[in-house]
N, C-alpha and C. Protein backbone atom coordinates (compact mmCIF):
# COMPACT_ATOMS: atom_id res chain seq x y z
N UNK A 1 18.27 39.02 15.22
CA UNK A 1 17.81 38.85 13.85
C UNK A 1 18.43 37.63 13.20
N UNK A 2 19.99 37.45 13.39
CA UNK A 2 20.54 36.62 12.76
C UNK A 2 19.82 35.34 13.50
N UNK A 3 19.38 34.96 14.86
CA UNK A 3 18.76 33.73 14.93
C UNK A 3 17.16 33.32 14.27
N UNK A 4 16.75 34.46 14.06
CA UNK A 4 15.79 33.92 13.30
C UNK A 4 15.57 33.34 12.17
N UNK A 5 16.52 33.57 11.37
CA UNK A 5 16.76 33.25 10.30
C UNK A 5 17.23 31.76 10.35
N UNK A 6 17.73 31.14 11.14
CA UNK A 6 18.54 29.76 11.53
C UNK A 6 17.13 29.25 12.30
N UNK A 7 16.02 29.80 12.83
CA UNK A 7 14.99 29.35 13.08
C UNK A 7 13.69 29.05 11.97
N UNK A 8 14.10 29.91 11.14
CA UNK A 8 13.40 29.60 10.24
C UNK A 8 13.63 28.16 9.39
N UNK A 9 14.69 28.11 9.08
CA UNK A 9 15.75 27.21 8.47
C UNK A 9 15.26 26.00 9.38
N UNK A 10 15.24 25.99 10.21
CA UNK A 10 15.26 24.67 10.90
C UNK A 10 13.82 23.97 10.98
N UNK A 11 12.75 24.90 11.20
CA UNK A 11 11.48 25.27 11.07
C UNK A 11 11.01 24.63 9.48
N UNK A 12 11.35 24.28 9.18
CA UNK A 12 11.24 24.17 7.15
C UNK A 12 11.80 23.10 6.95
N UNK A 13 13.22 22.83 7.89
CA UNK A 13 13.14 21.32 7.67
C UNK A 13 13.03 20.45 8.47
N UNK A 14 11.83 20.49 8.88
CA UNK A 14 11.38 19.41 10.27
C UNK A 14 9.47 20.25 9.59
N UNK A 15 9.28 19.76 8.83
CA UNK A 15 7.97 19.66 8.33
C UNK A 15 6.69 18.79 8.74
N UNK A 16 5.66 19.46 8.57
CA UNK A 16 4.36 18.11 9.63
C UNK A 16 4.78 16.64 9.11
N UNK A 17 5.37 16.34 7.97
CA UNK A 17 5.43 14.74 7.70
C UNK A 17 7.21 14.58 7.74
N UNK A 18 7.59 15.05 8.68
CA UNK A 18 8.68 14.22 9.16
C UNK A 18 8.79 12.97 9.76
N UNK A 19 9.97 12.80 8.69
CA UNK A 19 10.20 11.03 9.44
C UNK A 19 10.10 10.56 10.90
N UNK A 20 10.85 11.35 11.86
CA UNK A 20 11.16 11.54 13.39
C UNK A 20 9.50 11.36 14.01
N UNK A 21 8.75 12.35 13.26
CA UNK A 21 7.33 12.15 13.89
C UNK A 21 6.73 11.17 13.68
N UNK A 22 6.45 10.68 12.56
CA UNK A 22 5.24 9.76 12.24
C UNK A 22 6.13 8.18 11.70
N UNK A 23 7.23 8.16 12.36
CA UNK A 23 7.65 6.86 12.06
C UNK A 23 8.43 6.45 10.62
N UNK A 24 9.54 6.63 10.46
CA UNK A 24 10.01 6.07 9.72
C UNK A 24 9.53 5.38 8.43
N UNK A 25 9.59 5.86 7.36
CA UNK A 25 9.58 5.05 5.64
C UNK A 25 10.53 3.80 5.63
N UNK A 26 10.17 2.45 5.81
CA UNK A 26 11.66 2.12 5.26
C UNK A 26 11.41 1.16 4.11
N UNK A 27 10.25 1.62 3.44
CA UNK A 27 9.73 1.58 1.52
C UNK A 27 9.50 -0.10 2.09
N UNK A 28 8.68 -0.58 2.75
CA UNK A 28 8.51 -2.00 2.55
C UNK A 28 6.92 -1.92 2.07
N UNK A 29 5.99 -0.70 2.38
CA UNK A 29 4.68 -0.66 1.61
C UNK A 29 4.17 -0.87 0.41
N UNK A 30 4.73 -0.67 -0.68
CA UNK A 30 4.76 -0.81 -1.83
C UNK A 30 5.19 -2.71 -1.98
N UNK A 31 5.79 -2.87 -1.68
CA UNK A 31 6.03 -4.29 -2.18
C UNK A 31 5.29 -5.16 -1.42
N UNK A 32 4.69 -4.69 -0.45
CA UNK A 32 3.80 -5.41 0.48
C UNK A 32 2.49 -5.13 -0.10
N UNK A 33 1.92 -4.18 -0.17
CA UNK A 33 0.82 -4.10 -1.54
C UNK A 33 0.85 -4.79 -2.62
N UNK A 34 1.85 -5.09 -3.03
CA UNK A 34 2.19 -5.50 -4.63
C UNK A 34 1.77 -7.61 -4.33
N UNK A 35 2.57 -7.94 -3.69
CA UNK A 35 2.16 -8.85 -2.96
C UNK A 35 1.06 -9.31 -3.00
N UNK A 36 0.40 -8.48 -1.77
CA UNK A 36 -0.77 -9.13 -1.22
C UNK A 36 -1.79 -8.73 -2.49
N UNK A 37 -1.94 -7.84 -3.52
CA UNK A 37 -2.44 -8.11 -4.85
C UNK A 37 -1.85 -9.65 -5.79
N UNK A 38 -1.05 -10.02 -5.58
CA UNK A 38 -0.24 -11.40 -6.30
C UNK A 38 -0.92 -12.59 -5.56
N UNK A 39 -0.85 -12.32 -4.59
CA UNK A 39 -1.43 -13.31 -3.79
C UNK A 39 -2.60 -13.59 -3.36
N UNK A 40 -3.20 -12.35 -3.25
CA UNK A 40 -5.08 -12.55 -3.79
C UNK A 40 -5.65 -12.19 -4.70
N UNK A 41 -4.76 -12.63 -5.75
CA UNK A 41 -5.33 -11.77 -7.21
C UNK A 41 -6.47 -12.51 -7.83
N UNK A 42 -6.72 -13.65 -7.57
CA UNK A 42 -7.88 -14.60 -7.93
C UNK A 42 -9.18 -13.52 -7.75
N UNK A 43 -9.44 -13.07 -6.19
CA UNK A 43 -10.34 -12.50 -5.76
C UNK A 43 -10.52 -10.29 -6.11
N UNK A 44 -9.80 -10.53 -7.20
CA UNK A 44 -8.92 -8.59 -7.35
C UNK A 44 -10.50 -7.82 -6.66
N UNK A 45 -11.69 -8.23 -7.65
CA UNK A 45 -12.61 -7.04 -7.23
C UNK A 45 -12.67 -6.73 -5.83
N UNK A 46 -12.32 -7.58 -4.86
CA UNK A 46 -12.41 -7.06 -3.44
C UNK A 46 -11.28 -6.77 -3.12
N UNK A 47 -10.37 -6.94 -3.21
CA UNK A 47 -9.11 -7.27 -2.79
C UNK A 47 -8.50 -5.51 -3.22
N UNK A 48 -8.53 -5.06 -4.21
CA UNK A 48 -7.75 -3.82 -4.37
C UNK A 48 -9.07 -2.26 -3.83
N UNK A 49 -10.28 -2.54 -3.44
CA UNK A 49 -10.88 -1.38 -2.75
C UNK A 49 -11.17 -1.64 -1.59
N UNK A 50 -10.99 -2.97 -0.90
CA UNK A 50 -10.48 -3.30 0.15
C UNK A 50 -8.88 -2.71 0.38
N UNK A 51 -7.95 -2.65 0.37
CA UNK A 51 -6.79 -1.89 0.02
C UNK A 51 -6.54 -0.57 -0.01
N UNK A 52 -8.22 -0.39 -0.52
CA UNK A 52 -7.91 1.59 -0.97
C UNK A 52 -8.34 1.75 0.22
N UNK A 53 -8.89 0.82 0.97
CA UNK A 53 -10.14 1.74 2.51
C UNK A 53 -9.43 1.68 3.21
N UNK A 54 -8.59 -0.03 3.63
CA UNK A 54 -7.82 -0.37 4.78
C UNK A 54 -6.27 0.64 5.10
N UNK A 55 -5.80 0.93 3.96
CA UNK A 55 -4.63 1.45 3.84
C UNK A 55 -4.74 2.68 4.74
N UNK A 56 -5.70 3.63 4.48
CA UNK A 56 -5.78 5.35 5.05
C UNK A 56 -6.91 5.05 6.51
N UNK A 57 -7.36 3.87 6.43
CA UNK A 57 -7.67 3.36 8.13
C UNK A 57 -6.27 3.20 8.87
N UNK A 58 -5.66 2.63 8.36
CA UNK A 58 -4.79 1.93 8.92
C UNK A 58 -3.29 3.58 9.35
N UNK A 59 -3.34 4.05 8.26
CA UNK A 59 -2.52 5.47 8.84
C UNK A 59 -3.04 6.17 9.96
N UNK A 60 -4.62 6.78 9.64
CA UNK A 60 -4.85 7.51 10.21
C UNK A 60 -5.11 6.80 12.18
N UNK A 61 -5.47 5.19 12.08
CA UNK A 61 -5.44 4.81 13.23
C UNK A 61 -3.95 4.67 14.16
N UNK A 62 -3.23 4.71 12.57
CA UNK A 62 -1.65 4.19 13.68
C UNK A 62 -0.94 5.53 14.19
N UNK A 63 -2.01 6.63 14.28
CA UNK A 63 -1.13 7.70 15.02
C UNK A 63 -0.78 8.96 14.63
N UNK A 64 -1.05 8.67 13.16
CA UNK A 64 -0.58 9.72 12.30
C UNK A 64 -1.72 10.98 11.85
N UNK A 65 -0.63 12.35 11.63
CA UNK A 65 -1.31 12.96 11.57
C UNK A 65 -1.80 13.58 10.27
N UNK A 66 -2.88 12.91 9.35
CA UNK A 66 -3.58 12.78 8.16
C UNK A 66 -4.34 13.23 7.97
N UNK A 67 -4.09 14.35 6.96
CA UNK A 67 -5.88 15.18 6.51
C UNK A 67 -6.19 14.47 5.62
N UNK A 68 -7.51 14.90 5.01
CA UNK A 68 -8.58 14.41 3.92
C UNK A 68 -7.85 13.42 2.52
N UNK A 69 -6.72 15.01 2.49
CA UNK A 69 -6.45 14.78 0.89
C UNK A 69 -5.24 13.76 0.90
N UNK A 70 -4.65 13.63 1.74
CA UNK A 70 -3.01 12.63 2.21
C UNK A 70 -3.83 10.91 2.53
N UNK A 71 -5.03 11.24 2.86
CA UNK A 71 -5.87 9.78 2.82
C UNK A 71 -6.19 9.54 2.03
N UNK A 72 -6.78 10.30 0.78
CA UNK A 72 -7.21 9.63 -0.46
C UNK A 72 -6.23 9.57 -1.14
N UNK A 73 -5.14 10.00 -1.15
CA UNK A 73 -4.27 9.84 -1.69
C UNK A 73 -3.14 8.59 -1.79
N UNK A 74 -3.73 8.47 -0.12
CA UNK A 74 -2.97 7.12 0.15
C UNK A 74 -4.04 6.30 -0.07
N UNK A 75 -4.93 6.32 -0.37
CA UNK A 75 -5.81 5.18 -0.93
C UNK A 75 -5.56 4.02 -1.99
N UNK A 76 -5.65 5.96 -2.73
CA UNK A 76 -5.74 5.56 -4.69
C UNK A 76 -4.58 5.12 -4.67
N UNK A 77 -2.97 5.01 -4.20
CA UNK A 77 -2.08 4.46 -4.37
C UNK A 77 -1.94 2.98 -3.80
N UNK A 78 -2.22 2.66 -3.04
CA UNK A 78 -2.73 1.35 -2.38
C UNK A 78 -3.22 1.04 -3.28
N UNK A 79 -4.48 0.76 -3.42
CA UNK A 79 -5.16 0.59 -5.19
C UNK A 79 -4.28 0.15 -5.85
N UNK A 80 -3.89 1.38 -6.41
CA UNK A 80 -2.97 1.20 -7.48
C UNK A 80 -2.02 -0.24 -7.72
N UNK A 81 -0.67 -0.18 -6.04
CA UNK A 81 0.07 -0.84 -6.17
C UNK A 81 -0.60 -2.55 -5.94
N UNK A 82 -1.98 -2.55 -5.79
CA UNK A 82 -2.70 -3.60 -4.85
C UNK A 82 -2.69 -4.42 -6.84
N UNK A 83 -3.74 -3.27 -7.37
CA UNK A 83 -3.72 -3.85 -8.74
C UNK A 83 -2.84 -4.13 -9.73
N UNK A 84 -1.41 -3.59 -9.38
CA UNK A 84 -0.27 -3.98 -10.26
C UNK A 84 0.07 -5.65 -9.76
N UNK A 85 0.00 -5.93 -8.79
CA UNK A 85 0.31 -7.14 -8.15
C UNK A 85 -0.70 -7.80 -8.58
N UNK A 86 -2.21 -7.57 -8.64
CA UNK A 86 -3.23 -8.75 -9.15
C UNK A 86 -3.00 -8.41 -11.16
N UNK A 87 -2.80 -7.54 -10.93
CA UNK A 87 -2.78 -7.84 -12.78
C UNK A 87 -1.60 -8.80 -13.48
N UNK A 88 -0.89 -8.77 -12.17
CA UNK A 88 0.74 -9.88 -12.40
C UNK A 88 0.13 -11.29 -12.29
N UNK A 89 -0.62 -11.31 -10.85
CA UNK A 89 -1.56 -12.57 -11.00
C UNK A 89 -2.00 -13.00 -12.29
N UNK A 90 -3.08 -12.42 -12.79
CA UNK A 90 -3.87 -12.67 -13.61
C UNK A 90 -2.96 -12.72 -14.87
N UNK A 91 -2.12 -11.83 -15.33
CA UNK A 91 -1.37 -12.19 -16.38
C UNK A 91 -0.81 -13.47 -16.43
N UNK A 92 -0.09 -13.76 -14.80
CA UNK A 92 0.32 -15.32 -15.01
C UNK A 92 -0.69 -16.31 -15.57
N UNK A 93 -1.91 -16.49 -14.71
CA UNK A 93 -2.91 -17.32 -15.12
C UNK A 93 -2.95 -16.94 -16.28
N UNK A 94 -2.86 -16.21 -17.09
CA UNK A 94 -3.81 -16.11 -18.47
C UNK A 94 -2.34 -16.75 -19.44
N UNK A 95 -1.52 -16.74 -19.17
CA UNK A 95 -0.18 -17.04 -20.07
C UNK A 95 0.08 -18.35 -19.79
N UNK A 96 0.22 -18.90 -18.30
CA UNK A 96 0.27 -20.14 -18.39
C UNK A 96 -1.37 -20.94 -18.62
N UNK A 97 -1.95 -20.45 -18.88
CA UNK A 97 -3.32 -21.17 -19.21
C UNK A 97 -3.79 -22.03 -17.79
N UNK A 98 -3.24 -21.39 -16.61
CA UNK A 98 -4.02 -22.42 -15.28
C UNK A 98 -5.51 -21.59 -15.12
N UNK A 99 -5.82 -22.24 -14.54
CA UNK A 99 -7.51 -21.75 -14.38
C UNK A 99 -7.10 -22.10 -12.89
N UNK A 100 -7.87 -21.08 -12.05
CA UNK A 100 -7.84 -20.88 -10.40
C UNK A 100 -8.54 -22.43 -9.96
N UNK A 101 -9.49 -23.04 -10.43
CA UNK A 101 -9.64 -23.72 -9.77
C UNK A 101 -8.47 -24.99 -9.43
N UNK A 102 -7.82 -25.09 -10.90
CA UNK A 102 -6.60 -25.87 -10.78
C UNK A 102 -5.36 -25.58 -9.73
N UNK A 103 -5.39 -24.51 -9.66
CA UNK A 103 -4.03 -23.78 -8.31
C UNK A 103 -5.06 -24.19 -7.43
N UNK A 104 -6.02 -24.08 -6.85
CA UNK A 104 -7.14 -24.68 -5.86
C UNK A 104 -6.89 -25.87 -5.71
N UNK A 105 -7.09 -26.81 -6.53
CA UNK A 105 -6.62 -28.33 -6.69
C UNK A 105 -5.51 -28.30 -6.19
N UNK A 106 -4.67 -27.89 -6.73
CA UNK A 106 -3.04 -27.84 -6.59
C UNK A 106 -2.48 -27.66 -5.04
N UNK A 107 -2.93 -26.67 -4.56
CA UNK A 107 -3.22 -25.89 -2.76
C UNK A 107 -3.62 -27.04 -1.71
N UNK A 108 -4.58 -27.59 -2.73
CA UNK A 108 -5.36 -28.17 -1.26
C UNK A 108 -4.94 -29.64 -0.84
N UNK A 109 -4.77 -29.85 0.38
CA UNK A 109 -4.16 -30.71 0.73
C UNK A 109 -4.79 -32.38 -0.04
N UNK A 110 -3.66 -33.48 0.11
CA UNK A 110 -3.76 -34.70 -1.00
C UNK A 110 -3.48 -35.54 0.04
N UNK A 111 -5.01 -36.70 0.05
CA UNK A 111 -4.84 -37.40 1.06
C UNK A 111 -5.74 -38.40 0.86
């Protein structure tokens, strides 16, 4: 009796989304979203539901084991952090008064 109880225990903490199984968190997603919204924020309308699709492709292909609701979930957060990063974009442009085509100008090679 008494081992079941220490089986249980152990059982509870080694849960389907353990680290050991599905690879390690080591929180670089979020700032890598945030990013790649900063950095293609010119283009946001594609760029952040592109983000919501690729993100829960990209779990459920790398192995992991993902139901319905842990995919949309990881979607809408992708999203999310995709559009905090283009709204940083766009705030810049709108404060410093550059217009994209000028960072375009600016980018492209001078020769």
């Amino acid at each position: 009796m008494g081992n079941d109880g220490n089986h249980a225990r152990v059982a509870l903490s080694r849960s389907a989304v353990a680290p050991e199984e599905h690879g390690a968190d080591d929180g670089s997603v979020i700032p890598t979203l945030i990013l790649i919204g900063f950095v293609l924020g010119r283009w946001w309308k594609v760029v952040i539901p592109a983000t919501a699709v690729a993100w829960p492709v990209i779990l459920v292909t790398g192995g992991n084991r993902v139901d319905l609701e842990l995919a949309l979930g990881a979607g809408m957060l992708a999203a999310i952090n995709t559009a905090v990063g283009a709204g940083v974009f766009l705030a810049v442009m709108a404060i410093s008064g550059v217009t994209a085509r000028a960072v375009l100008r600016w980018l492209a090679p001078h020769g």
